[in-house]
PDB file of N, CA and C in Angstrom:
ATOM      1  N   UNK A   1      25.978  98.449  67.479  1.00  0.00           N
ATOM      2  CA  UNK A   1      25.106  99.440  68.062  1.00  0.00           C
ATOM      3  C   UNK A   1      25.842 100.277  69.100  1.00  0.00           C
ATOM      4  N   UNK A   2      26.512  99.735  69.630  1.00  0.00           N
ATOM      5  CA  UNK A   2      27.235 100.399  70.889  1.00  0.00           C
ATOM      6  C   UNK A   2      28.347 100.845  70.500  1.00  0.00           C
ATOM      7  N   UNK A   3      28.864 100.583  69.456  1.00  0.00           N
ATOM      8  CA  UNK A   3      30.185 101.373  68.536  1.00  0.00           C
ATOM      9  C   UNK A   3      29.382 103.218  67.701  1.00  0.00           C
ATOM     10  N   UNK A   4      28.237 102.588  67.534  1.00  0.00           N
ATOM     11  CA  UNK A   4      27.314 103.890  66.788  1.00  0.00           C
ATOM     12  C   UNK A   4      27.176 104.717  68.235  1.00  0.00           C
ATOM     13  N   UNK A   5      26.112 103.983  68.800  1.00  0.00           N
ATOM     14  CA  UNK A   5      26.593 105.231  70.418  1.00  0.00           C
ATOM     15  C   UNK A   5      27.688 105.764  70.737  1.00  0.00           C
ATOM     16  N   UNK A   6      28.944 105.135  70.909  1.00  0.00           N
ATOM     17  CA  UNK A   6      30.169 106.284  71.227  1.00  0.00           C
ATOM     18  C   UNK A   6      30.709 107.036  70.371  1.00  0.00           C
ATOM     19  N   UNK A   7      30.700 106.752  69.462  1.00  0.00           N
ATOM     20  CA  UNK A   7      31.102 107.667  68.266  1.00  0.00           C
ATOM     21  C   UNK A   7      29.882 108.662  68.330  1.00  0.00           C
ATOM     22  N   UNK A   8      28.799 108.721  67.967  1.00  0.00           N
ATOM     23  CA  UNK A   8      27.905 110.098  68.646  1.00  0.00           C
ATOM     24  C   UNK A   8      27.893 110.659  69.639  1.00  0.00           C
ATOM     25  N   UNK A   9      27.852 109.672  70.656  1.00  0.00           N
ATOM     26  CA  UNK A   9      28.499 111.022  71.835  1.00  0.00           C
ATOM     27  C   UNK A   9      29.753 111.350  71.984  1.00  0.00           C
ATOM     28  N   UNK A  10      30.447 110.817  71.242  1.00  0.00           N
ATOM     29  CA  UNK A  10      32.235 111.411  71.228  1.00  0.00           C
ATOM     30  C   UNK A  10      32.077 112.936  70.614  1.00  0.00           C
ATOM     31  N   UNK A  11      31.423 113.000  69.042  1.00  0.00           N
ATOM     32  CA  UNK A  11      30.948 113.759  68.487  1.00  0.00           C
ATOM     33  C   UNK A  11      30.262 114.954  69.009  1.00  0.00           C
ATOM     34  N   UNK A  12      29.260 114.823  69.854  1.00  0.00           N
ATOM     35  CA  UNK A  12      28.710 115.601  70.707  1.00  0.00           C
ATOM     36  C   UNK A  12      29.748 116.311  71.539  1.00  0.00           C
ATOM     37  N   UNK A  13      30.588 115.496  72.378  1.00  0.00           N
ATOM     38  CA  UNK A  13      31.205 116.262  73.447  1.00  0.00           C
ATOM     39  C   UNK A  13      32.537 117.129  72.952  1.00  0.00           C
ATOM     40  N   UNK A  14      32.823 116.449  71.863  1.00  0.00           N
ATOM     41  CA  UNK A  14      33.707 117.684  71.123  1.00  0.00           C
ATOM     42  C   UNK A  14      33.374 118.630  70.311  1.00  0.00           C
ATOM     43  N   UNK A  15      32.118 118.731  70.020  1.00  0.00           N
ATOM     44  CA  UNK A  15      31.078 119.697  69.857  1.00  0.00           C
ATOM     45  C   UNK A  15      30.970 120.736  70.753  1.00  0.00           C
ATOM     46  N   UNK A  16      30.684 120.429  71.843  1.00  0.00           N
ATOM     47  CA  UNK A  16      30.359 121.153  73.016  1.00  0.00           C
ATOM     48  C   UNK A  16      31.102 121.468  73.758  1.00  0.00           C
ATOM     49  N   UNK A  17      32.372 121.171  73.513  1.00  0.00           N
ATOM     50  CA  UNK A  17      33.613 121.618  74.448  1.00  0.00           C
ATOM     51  C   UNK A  17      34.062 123.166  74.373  1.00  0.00           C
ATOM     52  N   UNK A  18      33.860 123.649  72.979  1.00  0.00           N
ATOM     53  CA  UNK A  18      34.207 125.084  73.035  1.00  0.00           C
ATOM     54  C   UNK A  18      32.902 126.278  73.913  1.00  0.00           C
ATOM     55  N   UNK A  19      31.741 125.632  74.190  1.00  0.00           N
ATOM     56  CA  UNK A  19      31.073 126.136  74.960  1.00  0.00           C
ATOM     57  C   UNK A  19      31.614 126.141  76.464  1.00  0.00           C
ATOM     58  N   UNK A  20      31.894 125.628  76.789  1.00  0.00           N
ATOM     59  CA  UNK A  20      32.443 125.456  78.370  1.00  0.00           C
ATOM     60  C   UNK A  20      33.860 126.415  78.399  1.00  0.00           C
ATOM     61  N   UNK A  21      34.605 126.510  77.748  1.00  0.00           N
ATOM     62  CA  UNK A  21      35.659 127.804  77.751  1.00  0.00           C
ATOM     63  C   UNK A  21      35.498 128.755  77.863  1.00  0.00           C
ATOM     64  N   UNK A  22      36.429 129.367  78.701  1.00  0.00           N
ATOM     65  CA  UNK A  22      36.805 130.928  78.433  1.00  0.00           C
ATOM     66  C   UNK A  22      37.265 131.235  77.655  1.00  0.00           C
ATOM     67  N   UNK A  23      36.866 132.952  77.189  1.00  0.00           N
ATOM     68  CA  UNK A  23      37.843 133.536  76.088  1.00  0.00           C
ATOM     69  C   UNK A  23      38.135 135.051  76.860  1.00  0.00           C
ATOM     70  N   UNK A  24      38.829 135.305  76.305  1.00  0.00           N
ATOM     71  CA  UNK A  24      39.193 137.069  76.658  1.00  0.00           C
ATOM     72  C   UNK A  24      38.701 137.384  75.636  1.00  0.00           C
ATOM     73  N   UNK A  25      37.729 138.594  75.538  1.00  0.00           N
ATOM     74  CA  UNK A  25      37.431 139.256  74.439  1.00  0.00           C
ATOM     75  C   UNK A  25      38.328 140.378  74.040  1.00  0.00           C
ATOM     76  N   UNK A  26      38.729 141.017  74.789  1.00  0.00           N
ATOM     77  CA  UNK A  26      39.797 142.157  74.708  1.00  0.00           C
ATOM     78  C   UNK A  26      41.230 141.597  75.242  1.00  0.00           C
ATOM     79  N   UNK A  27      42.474 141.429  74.916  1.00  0.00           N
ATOM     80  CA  UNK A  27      43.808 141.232  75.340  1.00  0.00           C
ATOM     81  C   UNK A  27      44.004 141.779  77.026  1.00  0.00           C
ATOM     82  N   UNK A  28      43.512 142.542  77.032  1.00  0.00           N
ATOM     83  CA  UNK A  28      43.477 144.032  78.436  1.00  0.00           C
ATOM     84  C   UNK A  28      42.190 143.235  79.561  1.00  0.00           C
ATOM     85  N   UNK A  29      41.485 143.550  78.813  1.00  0.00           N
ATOM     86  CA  UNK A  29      39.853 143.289  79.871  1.00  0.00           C
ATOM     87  C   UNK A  29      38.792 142.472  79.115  1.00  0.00           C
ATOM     88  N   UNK A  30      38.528 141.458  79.976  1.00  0.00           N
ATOM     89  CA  UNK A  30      36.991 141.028  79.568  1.00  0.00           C
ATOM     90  C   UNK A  30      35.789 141.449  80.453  1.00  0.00           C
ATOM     91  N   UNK A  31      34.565 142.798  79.369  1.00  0.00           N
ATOM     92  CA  UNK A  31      33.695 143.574  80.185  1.00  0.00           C
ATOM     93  C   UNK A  31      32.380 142.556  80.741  1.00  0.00           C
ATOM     94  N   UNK A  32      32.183 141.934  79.854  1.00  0.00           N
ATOM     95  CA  UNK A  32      30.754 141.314  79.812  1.00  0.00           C
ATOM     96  C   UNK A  32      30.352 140.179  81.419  1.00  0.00           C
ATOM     97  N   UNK A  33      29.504 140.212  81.716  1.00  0.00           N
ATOM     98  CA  UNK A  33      28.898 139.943  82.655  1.00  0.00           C
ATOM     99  C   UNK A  33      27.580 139.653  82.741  1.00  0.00           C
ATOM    100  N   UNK A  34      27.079 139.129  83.515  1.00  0.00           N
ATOM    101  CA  UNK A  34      25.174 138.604  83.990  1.00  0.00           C
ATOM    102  C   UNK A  34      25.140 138.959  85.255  1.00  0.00           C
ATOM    103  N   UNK A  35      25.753 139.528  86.437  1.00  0.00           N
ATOM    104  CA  UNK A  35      25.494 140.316  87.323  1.00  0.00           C
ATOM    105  C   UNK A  35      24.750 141.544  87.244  1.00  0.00           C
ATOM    106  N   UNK A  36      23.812 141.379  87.864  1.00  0.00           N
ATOM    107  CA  UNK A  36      22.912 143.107  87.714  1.00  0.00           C
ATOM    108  C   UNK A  36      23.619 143.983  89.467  1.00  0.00           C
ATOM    109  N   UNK A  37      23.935 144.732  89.027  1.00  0.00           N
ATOM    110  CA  UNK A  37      24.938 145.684  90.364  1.00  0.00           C
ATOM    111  C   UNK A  37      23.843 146.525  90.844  1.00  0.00           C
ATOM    112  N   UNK A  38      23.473 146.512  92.379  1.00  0.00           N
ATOM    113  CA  UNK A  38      22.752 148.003  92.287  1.00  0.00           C
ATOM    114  C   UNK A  38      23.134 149.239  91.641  1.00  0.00           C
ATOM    115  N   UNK A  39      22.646 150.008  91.089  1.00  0.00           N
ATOM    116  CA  UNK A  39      22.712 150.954  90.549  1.00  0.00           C
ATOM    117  C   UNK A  39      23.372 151.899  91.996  1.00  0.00           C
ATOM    118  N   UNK A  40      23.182 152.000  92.890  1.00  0.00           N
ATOM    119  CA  UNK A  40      23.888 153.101  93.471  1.00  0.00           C
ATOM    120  C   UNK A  40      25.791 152.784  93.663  1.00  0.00           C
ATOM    121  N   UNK A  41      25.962 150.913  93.690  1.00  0.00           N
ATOM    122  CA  UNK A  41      27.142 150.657  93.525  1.00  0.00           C
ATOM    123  C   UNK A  41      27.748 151.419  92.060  1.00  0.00           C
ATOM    124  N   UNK A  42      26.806 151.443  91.062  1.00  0.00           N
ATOM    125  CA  UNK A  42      27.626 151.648  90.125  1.00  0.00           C
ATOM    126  C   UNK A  42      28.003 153.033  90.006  1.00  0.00           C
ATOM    127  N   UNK A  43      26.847 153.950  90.147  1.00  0.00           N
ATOM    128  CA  UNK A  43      26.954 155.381  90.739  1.00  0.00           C
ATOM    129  C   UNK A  43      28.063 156.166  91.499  1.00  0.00           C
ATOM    130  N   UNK A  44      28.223 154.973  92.597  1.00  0.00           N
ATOM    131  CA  UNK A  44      28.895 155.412  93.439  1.00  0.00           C
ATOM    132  C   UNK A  44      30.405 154.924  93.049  1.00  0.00           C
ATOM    133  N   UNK A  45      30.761 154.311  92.375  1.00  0.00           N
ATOM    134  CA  UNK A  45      32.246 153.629  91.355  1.00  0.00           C
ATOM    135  C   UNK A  45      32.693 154.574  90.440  1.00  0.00           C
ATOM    136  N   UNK A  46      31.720 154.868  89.664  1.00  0.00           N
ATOM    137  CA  UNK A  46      31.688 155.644  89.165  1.00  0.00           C
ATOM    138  C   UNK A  46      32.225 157.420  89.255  1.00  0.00           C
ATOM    139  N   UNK A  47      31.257 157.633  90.398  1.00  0.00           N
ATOM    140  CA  UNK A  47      31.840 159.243  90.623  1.00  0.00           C
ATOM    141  C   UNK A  47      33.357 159.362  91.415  1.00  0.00           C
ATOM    142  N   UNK A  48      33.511 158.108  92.120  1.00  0.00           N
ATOM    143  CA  UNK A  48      35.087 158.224  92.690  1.00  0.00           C
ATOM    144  C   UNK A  48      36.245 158.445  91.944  1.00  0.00           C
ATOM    145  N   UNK A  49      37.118 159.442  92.707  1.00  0.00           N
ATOM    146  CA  UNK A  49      38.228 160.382  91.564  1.00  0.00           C
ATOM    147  C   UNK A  49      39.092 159.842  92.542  1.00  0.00           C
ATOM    148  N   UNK A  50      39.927 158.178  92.193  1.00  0.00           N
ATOM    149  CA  UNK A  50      40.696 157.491  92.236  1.00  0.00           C
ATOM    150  C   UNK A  50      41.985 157.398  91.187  1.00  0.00           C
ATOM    151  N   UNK A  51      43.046 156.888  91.882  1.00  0.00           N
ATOM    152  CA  UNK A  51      43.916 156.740  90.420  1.00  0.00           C
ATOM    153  C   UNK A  51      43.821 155.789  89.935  1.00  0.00           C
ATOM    154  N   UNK A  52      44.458 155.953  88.230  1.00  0.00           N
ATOM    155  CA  UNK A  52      44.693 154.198  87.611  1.00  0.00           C
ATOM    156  C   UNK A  52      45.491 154.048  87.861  1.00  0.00           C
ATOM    157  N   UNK A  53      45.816 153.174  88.082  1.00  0.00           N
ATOM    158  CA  UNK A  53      47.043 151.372  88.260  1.00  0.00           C
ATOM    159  C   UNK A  53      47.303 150.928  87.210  1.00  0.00           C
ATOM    160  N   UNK A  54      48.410 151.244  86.741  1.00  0.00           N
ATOM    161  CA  UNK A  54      48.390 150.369  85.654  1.00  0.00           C
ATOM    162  C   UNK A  54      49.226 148.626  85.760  1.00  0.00           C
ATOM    163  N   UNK A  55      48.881 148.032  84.820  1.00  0.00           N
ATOM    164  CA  UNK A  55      49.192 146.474  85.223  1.00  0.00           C
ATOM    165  C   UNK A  55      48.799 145.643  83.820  1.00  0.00           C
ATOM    166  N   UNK A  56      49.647 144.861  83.358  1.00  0.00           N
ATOM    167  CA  UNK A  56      50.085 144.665  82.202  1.00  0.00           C
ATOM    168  C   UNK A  56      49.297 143.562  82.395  1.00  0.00           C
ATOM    169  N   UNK A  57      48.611 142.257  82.823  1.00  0.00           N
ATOM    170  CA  UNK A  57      47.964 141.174  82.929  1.00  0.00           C
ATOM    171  C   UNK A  57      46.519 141.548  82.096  1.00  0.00           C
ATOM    172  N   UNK A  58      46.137 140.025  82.319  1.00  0.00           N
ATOM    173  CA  UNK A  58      44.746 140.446  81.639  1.00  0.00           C
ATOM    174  C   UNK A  58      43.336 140.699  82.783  1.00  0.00           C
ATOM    175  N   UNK A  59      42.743 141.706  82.871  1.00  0.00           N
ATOM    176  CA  UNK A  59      41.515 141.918  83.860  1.00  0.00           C
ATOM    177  C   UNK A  59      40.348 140.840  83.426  1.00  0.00           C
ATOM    178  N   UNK A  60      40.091 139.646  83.722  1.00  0.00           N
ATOM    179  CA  UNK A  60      38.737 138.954  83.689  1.00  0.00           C
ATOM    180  C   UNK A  60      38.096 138.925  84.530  1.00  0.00           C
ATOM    181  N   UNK A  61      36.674 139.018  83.835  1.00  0.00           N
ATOM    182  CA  UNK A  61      35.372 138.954  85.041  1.00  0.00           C
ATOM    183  C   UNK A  61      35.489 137.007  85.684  1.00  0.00           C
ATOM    184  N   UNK A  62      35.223 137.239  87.137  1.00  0.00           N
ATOM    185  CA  UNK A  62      35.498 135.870  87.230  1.00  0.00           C
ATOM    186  C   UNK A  62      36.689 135.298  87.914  1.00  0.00           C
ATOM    187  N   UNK A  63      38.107 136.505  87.432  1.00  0.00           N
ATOM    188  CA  UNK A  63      38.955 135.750  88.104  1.00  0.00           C
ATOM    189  C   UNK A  63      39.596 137.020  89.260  1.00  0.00           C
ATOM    190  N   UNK A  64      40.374 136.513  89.990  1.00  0.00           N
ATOM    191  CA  UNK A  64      40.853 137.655  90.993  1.00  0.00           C
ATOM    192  C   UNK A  64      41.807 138.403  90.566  1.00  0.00           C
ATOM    193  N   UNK A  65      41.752 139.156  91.193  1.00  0.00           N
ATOM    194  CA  UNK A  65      42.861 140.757  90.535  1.00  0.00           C
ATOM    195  C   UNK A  65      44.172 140.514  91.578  1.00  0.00           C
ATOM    196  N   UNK A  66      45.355 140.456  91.329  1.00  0.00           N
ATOM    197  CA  UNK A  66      46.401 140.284  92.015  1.00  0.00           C
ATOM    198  C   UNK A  66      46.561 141.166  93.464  1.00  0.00           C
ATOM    199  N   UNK A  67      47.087 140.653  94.607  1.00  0.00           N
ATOM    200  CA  UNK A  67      47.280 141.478  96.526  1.00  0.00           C
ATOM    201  C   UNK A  67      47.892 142.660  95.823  1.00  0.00           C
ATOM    202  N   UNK A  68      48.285 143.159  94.745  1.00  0.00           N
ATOM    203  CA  UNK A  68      49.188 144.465  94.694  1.00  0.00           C
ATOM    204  C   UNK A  68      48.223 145.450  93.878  1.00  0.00           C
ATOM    205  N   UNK A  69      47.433 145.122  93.604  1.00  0.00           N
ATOM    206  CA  UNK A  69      46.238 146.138  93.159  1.00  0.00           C
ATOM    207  C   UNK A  69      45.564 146.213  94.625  1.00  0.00           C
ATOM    208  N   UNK A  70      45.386 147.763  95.370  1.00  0.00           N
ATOM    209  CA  UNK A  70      44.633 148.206  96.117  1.00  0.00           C
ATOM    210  C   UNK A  70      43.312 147.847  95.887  1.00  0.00           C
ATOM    211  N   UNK A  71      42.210 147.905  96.947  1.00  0.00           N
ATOM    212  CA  UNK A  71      40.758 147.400  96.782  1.00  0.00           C
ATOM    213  C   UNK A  71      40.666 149.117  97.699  1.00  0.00           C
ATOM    214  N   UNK A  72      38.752 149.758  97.268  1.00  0.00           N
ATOM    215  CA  UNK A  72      38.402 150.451  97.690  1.00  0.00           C
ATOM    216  C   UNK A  72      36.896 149.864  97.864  1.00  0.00           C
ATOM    217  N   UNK A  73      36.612 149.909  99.524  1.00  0.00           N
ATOM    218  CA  UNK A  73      35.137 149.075  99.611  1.00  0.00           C
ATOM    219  C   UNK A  73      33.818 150.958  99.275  1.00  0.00           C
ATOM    220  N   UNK A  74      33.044 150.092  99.200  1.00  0.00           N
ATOM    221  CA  UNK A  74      32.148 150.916  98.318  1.00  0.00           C
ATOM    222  C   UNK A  74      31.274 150.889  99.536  1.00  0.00           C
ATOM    223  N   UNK A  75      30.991 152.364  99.924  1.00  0.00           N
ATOM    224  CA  UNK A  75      30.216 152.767 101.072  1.00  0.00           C
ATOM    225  C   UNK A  75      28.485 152.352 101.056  1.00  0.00           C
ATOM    226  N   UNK A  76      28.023 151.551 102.137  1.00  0.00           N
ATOM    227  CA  UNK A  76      26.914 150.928 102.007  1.00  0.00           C
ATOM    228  C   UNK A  76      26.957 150.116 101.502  1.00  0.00           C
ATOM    229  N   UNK A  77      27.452 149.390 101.020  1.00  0.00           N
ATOM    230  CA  UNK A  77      27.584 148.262 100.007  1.00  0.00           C
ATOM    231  C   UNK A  77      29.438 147.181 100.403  1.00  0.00           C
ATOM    232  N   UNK A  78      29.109 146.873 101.884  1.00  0.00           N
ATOM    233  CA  UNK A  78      30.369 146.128 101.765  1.00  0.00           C
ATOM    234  C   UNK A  78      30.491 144.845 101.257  1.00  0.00           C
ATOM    235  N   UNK A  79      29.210 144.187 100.159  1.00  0.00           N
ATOM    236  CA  UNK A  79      30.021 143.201  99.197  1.00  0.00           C
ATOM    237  C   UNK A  79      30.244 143.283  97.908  1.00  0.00           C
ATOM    238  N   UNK A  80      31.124 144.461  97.754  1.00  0.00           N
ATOM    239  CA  UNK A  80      31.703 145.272  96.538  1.00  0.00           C
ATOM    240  C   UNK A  80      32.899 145.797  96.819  1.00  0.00           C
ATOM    241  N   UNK A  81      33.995 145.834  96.435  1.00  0.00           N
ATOM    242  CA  UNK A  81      35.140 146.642  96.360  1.00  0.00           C
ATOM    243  C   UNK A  81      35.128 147.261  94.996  1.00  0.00           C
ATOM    244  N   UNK A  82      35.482 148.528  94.479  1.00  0.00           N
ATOM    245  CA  UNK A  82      36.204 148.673  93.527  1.00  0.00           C
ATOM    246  C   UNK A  82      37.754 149.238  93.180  1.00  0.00           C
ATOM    247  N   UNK A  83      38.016 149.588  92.114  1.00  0.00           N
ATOM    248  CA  UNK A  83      39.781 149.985  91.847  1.00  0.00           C
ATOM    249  C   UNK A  83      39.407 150.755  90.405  1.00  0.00           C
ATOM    250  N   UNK A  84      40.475 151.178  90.044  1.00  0.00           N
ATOM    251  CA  UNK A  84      40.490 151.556  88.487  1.00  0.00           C
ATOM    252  C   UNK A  84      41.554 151.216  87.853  1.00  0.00           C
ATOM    253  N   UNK A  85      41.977 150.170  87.118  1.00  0.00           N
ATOM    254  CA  UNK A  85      43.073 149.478  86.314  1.00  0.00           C
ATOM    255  C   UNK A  85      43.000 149.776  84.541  1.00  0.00           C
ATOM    256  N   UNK A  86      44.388 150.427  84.352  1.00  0.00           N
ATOM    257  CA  UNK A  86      44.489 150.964  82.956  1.00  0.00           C
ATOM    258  C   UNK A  86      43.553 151.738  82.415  1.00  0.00           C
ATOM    259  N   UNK A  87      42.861 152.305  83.819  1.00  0.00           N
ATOM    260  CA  UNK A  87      41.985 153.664  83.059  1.00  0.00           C
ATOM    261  C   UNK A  87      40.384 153.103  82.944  1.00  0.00           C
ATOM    262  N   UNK A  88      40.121 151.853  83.539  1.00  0.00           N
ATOM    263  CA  UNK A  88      38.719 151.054  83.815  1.00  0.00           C
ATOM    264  C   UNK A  88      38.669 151.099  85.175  1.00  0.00           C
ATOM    265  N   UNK A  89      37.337 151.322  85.299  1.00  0.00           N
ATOM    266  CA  UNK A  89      36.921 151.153  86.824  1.00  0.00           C
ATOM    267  C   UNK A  89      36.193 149.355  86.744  1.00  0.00           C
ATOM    268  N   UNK A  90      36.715 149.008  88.058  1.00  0.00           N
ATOM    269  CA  UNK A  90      36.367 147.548  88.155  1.00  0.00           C
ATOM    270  C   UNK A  90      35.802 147.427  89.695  1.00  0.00           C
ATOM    271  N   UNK A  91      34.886 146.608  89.636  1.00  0.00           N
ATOM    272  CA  UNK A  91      34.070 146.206  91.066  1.00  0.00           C
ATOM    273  C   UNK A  91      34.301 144.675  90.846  1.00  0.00           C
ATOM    274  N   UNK A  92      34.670 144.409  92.125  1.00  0.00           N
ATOM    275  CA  UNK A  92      35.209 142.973  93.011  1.00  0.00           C
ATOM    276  C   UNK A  92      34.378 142.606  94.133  1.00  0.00           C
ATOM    277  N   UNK A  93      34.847 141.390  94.324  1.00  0.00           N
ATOM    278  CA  UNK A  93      34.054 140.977  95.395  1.00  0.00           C
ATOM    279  C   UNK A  93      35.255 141.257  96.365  1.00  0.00           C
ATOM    280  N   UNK A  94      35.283 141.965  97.507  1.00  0.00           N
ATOM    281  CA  UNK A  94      36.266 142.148  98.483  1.00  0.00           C
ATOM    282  C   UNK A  94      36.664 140.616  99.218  1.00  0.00           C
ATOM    283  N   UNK A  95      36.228 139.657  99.445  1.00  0.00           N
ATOM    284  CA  UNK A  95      36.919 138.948 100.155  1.00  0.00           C
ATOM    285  C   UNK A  95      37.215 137.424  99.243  1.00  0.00           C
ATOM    286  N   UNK A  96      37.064 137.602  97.976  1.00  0.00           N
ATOM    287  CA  UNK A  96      38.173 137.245  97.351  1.00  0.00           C
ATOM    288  C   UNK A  96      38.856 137.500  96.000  1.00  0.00           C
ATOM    289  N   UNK A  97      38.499 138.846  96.420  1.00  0.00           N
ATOM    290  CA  UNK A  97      39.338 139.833  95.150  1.00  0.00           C
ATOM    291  C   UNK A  97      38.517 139.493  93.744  1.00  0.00           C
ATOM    292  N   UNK A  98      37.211 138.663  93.471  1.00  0.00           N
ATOM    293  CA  UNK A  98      36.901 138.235  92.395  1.00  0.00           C
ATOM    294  C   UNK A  98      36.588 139.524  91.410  1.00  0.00           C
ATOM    295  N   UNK A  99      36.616 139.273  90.037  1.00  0.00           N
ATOM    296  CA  UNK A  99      36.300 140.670  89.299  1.00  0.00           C
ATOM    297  C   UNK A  99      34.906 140.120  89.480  1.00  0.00           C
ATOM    298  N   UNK A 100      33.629 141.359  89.244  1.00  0.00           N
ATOM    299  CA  UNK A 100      32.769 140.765  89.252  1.00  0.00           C
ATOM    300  C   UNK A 100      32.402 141.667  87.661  1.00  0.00           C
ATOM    301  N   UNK A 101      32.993 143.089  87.167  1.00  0.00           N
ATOM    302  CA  UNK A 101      32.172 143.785  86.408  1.00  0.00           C
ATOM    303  C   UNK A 101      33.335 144.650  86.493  1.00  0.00           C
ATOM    304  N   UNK A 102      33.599 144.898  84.752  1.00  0.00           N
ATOM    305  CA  UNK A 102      34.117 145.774  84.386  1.00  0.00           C
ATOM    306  C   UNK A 102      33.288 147.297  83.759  1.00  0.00           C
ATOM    307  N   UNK A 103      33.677 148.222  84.285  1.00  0.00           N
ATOM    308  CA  UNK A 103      32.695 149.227  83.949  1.00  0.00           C
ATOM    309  C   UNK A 103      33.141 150.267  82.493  1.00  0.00           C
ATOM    310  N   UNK A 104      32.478 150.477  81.695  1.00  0.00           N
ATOM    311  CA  UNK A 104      33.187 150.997  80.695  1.00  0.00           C
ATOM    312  C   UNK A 104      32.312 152.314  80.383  1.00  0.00           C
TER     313      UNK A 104
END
């Protein structure tokens, strides 16, 4: 009986292991997110005529963007930074560089 139990939950948890991973959906950037942004953050990311950076790594939501990418804090809204990398505008969390939302 207790040989039938671990073998089903062995089963199970290697089942369920590819749920708990990350993937990059794009080589470049992963866009997708469950953060809802105020709309004036995004507005305001948006209309800024910043340069791109370019930078050969991969941009994920989730993880931090390297000290050599500049941060620009987003007026009214100082828990947002954004940047624009390879021609994407991206919003971060300023105090620890996290991506939070890639904007496309």
């Amino acid at each position: 009986m207790h040989k039938t139990v671990l073998a089903v939950s062995a089963v199970f948890m290697a089942l369920s292991a590819p749920a708990f991973s990350q993937a990059v959906v794009d080589p470049g950037v992963t866009s997708s997110t469950t953060v809802e942004l105020p709309g004036e953050v995004r507005t305001y990311v948006l209309e800024r005529p910043i340069p791109s950076v370019a930078y050969e790594g991969a941009i994920v939501v989730g993880q931090p963007l390297p000290d050599t990418i500049q941060l620009h804090l987003v007026d009214g809204h100082p828990e947002y930074a954004y940047t624009v990398v390879n021609q994407r505008r991206v919003i971060v969390n300023p105090q620890n560089r996290t991506v939070i939302q890639v904007l496309e």
